[in-house]
PDB file of N, CA and C in Angstrom:
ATOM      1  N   UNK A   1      17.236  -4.753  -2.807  1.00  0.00           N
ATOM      2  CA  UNK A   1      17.854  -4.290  -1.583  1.00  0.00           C
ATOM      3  C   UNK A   1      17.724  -2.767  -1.459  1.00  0.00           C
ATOM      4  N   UNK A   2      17.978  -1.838  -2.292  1.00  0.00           N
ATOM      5  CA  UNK A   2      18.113  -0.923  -2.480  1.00  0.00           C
ATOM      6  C   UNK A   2      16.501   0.396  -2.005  1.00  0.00           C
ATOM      7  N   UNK A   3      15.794  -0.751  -2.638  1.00  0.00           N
ATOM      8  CA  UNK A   3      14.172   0.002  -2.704  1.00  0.00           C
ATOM      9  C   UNK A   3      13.415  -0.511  -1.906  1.00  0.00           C
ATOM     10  N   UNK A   4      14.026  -1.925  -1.110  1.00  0.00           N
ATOM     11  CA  UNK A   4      13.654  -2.361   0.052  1.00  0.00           C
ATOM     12  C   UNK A   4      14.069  -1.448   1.697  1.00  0.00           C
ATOM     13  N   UNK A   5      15.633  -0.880   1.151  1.00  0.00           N
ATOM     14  CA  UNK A   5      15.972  -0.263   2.151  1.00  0.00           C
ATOM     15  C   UNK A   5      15.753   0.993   2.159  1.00  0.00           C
ATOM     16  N   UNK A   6      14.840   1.860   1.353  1.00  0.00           N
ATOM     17  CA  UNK A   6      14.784   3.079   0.946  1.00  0.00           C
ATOM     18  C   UNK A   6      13.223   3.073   1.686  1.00  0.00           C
ATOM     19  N   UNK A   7      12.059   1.840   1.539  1.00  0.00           N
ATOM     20  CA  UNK A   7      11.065   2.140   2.052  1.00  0.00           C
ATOM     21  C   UNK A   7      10.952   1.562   3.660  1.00  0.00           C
ATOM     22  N   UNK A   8      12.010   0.849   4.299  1.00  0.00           N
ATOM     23  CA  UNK A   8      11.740   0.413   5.138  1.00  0.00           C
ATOM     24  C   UNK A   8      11.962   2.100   6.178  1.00  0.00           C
ATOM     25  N   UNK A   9      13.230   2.686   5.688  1.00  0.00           N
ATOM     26  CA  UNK A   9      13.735   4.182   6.103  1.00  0.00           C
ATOM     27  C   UNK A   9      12.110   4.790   6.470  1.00  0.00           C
ATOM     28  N   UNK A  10      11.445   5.304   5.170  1.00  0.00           N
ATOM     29  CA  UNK A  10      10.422   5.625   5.422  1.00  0.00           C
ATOM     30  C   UNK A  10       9.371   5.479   5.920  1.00  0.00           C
ATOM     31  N   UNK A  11       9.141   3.947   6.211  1.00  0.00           N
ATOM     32  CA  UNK A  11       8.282   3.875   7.243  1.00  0.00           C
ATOM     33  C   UNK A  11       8.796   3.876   8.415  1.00  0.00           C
ATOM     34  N   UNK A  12       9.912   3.999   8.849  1.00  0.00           N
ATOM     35  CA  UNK A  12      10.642   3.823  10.085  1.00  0.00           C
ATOM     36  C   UNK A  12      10.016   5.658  10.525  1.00  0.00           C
ATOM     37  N   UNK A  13      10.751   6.379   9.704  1.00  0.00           N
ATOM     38  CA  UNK A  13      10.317   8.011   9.723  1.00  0.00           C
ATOM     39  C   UNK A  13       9.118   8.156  10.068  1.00  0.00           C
ATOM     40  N   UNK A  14       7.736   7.356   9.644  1.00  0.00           N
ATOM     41  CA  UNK A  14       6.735   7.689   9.493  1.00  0.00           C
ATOM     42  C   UNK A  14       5.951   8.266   8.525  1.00  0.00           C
ATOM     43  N   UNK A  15       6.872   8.567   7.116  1.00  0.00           N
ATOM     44  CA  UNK A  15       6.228   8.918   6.193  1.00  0.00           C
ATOM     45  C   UNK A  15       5.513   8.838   4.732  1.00  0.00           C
ATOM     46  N   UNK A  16       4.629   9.092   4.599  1.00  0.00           N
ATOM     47  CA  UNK A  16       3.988   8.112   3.413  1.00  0.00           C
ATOM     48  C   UNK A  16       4.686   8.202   2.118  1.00  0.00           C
ATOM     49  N   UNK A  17       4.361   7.806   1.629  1.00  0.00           N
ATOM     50  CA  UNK A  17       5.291   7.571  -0.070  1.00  0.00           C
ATOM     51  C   UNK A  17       4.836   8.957  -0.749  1.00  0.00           C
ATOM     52  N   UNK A  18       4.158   9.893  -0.587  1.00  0.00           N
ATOM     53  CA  UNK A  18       3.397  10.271  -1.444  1.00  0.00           C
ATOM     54  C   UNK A  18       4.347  12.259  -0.820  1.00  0.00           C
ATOM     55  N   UNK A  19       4.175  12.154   0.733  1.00  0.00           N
ATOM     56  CA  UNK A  19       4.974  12.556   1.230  1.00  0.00           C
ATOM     57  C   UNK A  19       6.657  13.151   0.928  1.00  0.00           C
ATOM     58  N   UNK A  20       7.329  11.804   1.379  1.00  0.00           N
ATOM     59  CA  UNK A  20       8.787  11.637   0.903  1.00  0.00           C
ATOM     60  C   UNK A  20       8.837  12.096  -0.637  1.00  0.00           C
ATOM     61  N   UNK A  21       8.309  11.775  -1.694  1.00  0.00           N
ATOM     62  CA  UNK A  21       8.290  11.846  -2.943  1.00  0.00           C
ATOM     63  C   UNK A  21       8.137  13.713  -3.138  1.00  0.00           C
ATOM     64  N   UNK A  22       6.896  14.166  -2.507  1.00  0.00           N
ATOM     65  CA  UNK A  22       7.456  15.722  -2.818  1.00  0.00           C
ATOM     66  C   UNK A  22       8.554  16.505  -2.055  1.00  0.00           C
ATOM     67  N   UNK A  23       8.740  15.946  -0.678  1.00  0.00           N
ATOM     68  CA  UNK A  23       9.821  16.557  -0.001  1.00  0.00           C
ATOM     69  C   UNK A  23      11.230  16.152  -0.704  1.00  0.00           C
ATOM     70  N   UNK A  24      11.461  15.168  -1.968  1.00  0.00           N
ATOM     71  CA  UNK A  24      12.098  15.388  -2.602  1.00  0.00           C
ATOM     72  C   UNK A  24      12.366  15.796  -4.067  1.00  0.00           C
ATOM     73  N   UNK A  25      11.187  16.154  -4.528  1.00  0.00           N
ATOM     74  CA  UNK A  25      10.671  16.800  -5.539  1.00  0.00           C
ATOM     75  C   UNK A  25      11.234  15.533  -6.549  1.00  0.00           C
ATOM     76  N   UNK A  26      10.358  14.427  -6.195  1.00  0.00           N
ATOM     77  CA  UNK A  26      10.237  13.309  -7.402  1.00  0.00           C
ATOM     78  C   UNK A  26       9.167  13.072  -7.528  1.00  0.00           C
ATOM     79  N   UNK A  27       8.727  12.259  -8.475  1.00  0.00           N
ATOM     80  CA  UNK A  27       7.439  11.928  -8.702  1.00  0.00           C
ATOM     81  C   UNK A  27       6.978  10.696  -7.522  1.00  0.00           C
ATOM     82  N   UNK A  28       5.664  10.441  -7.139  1.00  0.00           N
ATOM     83  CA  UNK A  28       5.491   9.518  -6.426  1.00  0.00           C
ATOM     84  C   UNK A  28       5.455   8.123  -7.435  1.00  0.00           C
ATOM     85  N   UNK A  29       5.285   7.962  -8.246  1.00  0.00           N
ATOM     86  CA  UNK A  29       5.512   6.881  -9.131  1.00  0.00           C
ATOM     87  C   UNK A  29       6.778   6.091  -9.068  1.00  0.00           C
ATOM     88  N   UNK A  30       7.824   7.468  -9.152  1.00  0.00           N
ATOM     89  CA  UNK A  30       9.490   6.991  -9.442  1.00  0.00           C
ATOM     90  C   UNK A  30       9.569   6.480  -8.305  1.00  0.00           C
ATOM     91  N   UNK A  31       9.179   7.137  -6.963  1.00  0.00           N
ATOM     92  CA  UNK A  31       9.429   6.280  -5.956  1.00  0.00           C
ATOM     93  C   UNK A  31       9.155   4.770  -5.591  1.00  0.00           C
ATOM     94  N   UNK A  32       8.090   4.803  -5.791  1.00  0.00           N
ATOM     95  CA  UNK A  32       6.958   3.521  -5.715  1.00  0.00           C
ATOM     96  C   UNK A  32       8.059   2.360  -6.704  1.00  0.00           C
ATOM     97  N   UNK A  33       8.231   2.834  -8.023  1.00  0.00           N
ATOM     98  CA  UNK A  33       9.588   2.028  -8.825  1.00  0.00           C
ATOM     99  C   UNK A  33      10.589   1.847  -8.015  1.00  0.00           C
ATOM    100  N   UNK A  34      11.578   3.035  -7.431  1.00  0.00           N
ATOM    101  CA  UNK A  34      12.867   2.509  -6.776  1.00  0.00           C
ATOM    102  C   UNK A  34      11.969   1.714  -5.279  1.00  0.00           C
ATOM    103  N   UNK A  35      11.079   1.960  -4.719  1.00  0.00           N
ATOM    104  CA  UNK A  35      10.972   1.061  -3.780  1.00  0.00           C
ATOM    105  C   UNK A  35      10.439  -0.197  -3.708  1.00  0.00           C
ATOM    106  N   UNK A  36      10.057  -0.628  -4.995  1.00  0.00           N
ATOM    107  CA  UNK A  36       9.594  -2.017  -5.684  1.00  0.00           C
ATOM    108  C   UNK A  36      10.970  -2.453  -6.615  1.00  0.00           C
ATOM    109  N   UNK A  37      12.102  -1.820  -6.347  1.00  0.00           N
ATOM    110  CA  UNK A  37      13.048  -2.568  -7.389  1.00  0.00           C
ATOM    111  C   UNK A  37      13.029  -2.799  -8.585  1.00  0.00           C
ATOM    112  N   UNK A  38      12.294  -1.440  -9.417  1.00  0.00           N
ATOM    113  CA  UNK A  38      11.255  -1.961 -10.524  1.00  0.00           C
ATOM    114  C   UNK A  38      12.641  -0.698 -11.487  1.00  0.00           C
ATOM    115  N   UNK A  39      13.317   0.317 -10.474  1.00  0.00           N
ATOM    116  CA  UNK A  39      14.250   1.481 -11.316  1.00  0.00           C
ATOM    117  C   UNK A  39      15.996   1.103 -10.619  1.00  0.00           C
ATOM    118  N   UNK A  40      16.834   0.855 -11.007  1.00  0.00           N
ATOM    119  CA  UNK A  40      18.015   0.151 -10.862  1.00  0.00           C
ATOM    120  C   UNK A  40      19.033   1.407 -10.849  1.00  0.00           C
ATOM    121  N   UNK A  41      18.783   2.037 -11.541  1.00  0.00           N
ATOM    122  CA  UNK A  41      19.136   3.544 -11.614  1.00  0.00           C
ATOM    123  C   UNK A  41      19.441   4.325 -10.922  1.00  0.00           C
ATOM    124  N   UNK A  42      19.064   4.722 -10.214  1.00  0.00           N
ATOM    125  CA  UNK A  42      18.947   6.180  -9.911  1.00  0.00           C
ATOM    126  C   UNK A  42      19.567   7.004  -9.783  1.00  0.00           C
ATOM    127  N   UNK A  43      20.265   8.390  -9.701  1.00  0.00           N
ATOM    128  CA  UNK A  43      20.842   9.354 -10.189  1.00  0.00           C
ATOM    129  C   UNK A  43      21.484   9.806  -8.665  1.00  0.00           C
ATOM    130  N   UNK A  44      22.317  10.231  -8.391  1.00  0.00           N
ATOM    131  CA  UNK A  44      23.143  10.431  -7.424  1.00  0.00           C
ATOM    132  C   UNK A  44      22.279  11.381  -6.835  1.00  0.00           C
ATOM    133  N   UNK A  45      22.365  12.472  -7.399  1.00  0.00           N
ATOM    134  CA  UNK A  45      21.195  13.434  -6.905  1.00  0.00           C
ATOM    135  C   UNK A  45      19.592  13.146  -6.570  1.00  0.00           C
ATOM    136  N   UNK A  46      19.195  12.096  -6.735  1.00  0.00           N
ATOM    137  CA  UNK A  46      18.268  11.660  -6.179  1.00  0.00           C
ATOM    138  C   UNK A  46      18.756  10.292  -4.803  1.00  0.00           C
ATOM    139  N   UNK A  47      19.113  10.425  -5.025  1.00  0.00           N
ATOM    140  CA  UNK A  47      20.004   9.282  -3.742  1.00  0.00           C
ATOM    141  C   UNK A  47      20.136  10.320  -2.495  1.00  0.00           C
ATOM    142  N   UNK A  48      20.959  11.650  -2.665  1.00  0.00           N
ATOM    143  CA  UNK A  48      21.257  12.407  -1.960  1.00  0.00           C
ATOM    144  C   UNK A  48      20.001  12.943  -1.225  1.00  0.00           C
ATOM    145  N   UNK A  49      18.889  13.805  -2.050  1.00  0.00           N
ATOM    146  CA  UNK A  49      17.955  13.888  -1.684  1.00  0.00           C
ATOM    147  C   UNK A  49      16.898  13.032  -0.801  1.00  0.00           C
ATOM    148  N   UNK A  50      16.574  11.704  -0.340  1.00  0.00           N
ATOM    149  CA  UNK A  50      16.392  10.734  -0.385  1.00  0.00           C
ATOM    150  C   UNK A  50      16.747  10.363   0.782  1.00  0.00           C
ATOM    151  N   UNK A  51      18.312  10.388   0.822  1.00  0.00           N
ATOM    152  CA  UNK A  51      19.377  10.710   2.323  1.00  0.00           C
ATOM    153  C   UNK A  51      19.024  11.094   2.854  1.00  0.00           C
ATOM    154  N   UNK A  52      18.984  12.636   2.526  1.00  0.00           N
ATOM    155  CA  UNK A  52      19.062  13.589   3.712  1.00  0.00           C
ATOM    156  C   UNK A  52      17.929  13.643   4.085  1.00  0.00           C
ATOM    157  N   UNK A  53      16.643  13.492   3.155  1.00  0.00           N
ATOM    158  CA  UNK A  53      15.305  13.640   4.315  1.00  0.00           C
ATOM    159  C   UNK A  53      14.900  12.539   5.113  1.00  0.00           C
ATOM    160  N   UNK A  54      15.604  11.495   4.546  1.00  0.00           N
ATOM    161  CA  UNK A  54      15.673  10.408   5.293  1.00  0.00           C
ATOM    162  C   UNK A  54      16.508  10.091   6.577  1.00  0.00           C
ATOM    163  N   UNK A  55      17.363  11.278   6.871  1.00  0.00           N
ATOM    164  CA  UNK A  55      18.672  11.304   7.686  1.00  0.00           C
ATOM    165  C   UNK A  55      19.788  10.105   7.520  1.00  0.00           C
ATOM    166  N   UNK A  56      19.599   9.613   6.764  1.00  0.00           N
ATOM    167  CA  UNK A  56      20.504   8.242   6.485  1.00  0.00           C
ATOM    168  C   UNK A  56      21.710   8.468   5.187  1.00  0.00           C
ATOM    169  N   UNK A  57      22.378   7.586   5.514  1.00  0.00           N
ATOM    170  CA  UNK A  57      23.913   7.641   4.850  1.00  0.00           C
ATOM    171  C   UNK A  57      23.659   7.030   2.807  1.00  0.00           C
ATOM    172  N   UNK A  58      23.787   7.509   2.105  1.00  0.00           N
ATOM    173  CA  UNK A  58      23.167   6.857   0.514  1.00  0.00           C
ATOM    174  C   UNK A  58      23.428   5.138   0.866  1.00  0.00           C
ATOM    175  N   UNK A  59      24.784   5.121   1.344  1.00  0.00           N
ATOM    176  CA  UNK A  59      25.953   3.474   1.383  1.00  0.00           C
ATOM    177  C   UNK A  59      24.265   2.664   2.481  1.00  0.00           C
ATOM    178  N   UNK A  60      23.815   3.516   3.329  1.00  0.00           N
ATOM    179  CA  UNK A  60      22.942   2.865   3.951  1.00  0.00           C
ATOM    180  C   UNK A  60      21.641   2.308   3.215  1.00  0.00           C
ATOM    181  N   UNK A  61      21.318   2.740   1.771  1.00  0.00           N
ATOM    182  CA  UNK A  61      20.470   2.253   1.146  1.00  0.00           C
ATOM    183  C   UNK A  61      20.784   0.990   0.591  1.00  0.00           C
ATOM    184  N   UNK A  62      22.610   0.482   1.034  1.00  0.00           N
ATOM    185  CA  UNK A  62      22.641  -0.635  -0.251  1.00  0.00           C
ATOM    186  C   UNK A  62      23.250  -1.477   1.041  1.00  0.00           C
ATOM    187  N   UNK A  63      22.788  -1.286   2.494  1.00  0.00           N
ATOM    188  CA  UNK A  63      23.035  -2.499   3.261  1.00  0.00           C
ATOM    189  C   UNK A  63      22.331  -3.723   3.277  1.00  0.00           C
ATOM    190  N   UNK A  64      22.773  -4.912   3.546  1.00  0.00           N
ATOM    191  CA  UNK A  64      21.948  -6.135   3.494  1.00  0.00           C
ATOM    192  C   UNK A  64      21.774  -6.546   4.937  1.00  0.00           C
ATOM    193  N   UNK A  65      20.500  -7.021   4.967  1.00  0.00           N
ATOM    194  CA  UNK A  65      20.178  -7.332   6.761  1.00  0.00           C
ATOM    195  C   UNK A  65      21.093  -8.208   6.712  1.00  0.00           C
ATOM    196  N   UNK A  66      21.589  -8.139   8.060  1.00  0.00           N
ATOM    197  CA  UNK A  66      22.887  -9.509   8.096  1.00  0.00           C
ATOM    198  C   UNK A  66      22.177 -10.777   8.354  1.00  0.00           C
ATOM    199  N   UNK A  67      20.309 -10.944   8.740  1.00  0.00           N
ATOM    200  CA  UNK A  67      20.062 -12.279   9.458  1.00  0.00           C
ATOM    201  C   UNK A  67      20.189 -12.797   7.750  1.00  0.00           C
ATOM    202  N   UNK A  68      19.470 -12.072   6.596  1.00  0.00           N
ATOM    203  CA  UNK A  68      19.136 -12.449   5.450  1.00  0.00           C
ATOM    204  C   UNK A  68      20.479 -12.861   4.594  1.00  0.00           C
ATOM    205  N   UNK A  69      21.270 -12.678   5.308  1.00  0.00           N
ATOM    206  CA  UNK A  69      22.904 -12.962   4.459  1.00  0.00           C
ATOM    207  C   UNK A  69      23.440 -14.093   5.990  1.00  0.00           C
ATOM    208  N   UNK A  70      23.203 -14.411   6.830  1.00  0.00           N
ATOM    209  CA  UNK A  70      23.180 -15.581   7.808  1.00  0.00           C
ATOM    210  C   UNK A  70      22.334 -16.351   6.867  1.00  0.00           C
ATOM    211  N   UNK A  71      21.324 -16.901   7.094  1.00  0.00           N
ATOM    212  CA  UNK A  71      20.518 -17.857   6.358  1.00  0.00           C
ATOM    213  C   UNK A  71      20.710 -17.690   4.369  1.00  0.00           C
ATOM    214  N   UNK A  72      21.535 -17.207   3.752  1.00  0.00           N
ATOM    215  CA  UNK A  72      21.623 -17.144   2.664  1.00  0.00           C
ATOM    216  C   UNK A  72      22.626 -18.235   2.765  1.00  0.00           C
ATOM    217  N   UNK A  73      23.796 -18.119   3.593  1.00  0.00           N
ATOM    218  CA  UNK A  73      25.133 -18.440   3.512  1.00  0.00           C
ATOM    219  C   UNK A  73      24.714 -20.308   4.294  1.00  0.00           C
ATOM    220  N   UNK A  74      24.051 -20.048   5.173  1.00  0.00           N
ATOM    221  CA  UNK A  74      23.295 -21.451   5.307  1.00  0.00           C
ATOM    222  C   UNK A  74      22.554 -22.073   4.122  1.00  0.00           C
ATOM    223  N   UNK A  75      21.731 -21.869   3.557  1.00  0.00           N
ATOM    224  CA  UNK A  75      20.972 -21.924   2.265  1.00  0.00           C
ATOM    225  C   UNK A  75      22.258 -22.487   1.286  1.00  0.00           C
ATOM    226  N   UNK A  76      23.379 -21.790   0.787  1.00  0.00           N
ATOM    227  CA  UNK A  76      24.704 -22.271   0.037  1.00  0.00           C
ATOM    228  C   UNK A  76      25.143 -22.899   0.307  1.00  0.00           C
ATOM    229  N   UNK A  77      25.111 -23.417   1.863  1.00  0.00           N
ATOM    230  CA  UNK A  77      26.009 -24.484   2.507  1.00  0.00           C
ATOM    231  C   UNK A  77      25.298 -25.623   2.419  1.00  0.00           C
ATOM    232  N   UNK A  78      24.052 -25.775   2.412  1.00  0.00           N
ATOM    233  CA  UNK A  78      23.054 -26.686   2.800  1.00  0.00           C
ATOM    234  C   UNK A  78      23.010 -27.449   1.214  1.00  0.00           C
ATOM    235  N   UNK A  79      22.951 -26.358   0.280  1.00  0.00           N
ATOM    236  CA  UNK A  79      23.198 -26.640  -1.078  1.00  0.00           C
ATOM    237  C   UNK A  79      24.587 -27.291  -1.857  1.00  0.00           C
ATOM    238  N   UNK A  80      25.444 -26.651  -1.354  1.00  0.00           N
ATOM    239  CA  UNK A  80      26.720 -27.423  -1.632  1.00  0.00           C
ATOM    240  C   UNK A  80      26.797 -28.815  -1.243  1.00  0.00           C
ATOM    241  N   UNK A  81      26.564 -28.815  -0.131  1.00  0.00           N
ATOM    242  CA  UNK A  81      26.350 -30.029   0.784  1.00  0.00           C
ATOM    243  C   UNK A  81      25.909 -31.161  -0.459  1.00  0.00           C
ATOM    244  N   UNK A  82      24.893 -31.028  -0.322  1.00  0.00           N
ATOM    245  CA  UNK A  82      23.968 -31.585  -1.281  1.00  0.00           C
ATOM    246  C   UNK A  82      24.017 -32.266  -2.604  1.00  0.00           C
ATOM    247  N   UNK A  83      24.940 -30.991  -3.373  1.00  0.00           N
ATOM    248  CA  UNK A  83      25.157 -30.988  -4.668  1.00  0.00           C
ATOM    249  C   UNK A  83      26.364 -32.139  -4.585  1.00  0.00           C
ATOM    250  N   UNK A  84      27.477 -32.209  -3.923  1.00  0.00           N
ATOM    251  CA  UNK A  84      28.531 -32.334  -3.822  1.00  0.00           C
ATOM    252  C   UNK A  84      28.603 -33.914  -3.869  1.00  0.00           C
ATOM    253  N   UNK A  85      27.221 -34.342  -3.639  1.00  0.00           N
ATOM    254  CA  UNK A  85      27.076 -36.095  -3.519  1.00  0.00           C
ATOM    255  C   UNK A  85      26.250 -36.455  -4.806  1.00  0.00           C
ATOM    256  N   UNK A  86      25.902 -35.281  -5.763  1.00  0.00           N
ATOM    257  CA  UNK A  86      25.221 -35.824  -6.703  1.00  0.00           C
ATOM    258  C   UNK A  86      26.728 -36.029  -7.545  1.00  0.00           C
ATOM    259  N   UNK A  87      26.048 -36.923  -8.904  1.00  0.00           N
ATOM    260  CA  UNK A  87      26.207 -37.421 -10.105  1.00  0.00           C
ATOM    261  C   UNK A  87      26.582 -35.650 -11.254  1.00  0.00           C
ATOM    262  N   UNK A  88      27.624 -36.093 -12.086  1.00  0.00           N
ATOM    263  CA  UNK A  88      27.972 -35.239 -13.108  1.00  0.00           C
ATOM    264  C   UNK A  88      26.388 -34.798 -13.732  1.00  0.00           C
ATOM    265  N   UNK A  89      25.969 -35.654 -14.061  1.00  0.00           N
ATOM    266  CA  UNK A  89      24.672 -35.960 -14.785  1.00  0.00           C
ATOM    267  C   UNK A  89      23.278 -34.992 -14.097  1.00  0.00           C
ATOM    268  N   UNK A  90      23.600 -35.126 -12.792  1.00  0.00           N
ATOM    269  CA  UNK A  90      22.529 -34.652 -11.670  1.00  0.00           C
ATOM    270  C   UNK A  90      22.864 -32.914 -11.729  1.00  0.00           C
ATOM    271  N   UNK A  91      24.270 -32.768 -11.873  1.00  0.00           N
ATOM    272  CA  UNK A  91      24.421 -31.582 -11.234  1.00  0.00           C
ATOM    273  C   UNK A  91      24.399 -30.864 -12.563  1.00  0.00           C
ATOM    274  N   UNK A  92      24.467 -31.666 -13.725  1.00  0.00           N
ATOM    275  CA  UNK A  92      23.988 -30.659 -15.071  1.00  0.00           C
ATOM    276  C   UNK A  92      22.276 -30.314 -14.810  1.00  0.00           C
ATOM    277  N   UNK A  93      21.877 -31.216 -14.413  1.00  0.00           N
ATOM    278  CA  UNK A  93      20.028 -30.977 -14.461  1.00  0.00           C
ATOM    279  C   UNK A  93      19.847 -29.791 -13.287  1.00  0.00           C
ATOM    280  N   UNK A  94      20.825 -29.941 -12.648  1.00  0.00           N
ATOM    281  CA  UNK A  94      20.371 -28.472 -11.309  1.00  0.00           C
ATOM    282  C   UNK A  94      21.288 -27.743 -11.832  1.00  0.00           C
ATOM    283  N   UNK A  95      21.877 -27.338 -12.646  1.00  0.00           N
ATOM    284  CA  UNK A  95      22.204 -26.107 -13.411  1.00  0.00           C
ATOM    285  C   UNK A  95      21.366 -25.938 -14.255  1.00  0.00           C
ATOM    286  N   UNK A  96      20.465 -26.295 -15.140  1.00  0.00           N
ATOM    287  CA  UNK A  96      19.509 -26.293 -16.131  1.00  0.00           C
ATOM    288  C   UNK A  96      18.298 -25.694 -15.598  1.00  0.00           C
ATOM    289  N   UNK A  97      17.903 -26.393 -14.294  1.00  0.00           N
ATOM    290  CA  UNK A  97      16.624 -25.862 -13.398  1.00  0.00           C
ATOM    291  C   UNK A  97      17.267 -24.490 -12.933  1.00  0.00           C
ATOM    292  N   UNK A  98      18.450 -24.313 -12.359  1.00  0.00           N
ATOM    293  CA  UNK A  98      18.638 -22.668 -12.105  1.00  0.00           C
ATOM    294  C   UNK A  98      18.650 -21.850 -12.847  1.00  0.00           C
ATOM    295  N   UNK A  99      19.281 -22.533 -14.296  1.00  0.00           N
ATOM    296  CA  UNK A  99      19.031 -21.181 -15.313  1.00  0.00           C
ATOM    297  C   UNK A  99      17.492 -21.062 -15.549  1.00  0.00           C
ATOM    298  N   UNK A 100      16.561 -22.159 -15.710  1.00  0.00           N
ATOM    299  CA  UNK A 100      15.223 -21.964 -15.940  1.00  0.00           C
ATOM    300  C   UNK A 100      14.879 -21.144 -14.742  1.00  0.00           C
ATOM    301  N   UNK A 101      14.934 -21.287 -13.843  1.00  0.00           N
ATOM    302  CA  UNK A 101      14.272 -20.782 -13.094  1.00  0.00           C
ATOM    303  C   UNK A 101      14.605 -18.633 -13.032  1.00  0.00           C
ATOM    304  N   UNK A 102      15.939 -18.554 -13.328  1.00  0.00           N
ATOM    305  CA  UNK A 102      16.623 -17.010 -13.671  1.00  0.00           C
ATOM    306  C   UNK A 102      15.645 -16.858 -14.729  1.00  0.00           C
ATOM    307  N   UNK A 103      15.456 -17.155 -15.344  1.00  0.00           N
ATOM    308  CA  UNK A 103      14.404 -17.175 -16.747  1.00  0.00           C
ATOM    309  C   UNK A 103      13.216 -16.581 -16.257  1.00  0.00           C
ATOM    310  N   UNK A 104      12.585 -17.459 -15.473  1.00  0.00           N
ATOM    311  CA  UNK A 104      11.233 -17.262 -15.150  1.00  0.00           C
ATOM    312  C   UNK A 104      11.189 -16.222 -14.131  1.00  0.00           C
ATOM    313  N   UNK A 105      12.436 -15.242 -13.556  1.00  0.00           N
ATOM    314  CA  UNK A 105      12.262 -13.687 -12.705  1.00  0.00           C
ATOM    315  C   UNK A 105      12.467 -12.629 -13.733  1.00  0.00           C
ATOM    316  N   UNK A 106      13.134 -13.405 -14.822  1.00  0.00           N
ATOM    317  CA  UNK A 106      13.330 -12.090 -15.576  1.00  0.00           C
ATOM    318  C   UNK A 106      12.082 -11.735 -16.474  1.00  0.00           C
TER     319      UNK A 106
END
């Protein structure tokens, strides 16, 4: 969310990664990380920086599109739904496939 909403800013601005990165005197790498979700981190003072050439609020880097939290909350419902008619037995095997599957992002 974070490095999603940090590069969408910048292309909204118009400016390239390579750009933004010296107008805030970071590396273009680190950026390319926080905007791939690849640095979890980042340092207040680089948040700030980041902001302001971005004209945007830091709290605005950690908003969630609301359609993507609409269809999430559908997605849970659709799932509950679901789950709620299986078997003890069933709903251990779709806890097993979710942890496998957390497995296989990390």
């Amino acid at each position: 969310m974070l490095g999603d909403n940090i590069k969408k800013f910048r292309i909204e601005k118009g400016l390239s990664l390579n750009k933004l990165a010296k107008m805030c005197d970071i590396s273009p790498s680190y950026l390319s990380d926080l905007e791939n979700n690849k640095s979890y981190n980042p340092s207040t003072e680089k948040l700030n920086k980041l902001a302001e050439q971005l004209n945007v609020r830091i709290e605005d880097f950690y908003k969630t599109n609301p359609d993507e939290i609409d269809q999430l909350e559908e997605d849970m419902k659709l799932l509950y739904s679901k789950a709620k008619k299986l078997s003890k037995s069933k709903i251990k095997k779709m806890l097993d496939m979710i942890d496998q599957l957390e497995k296989e992002e990390d």
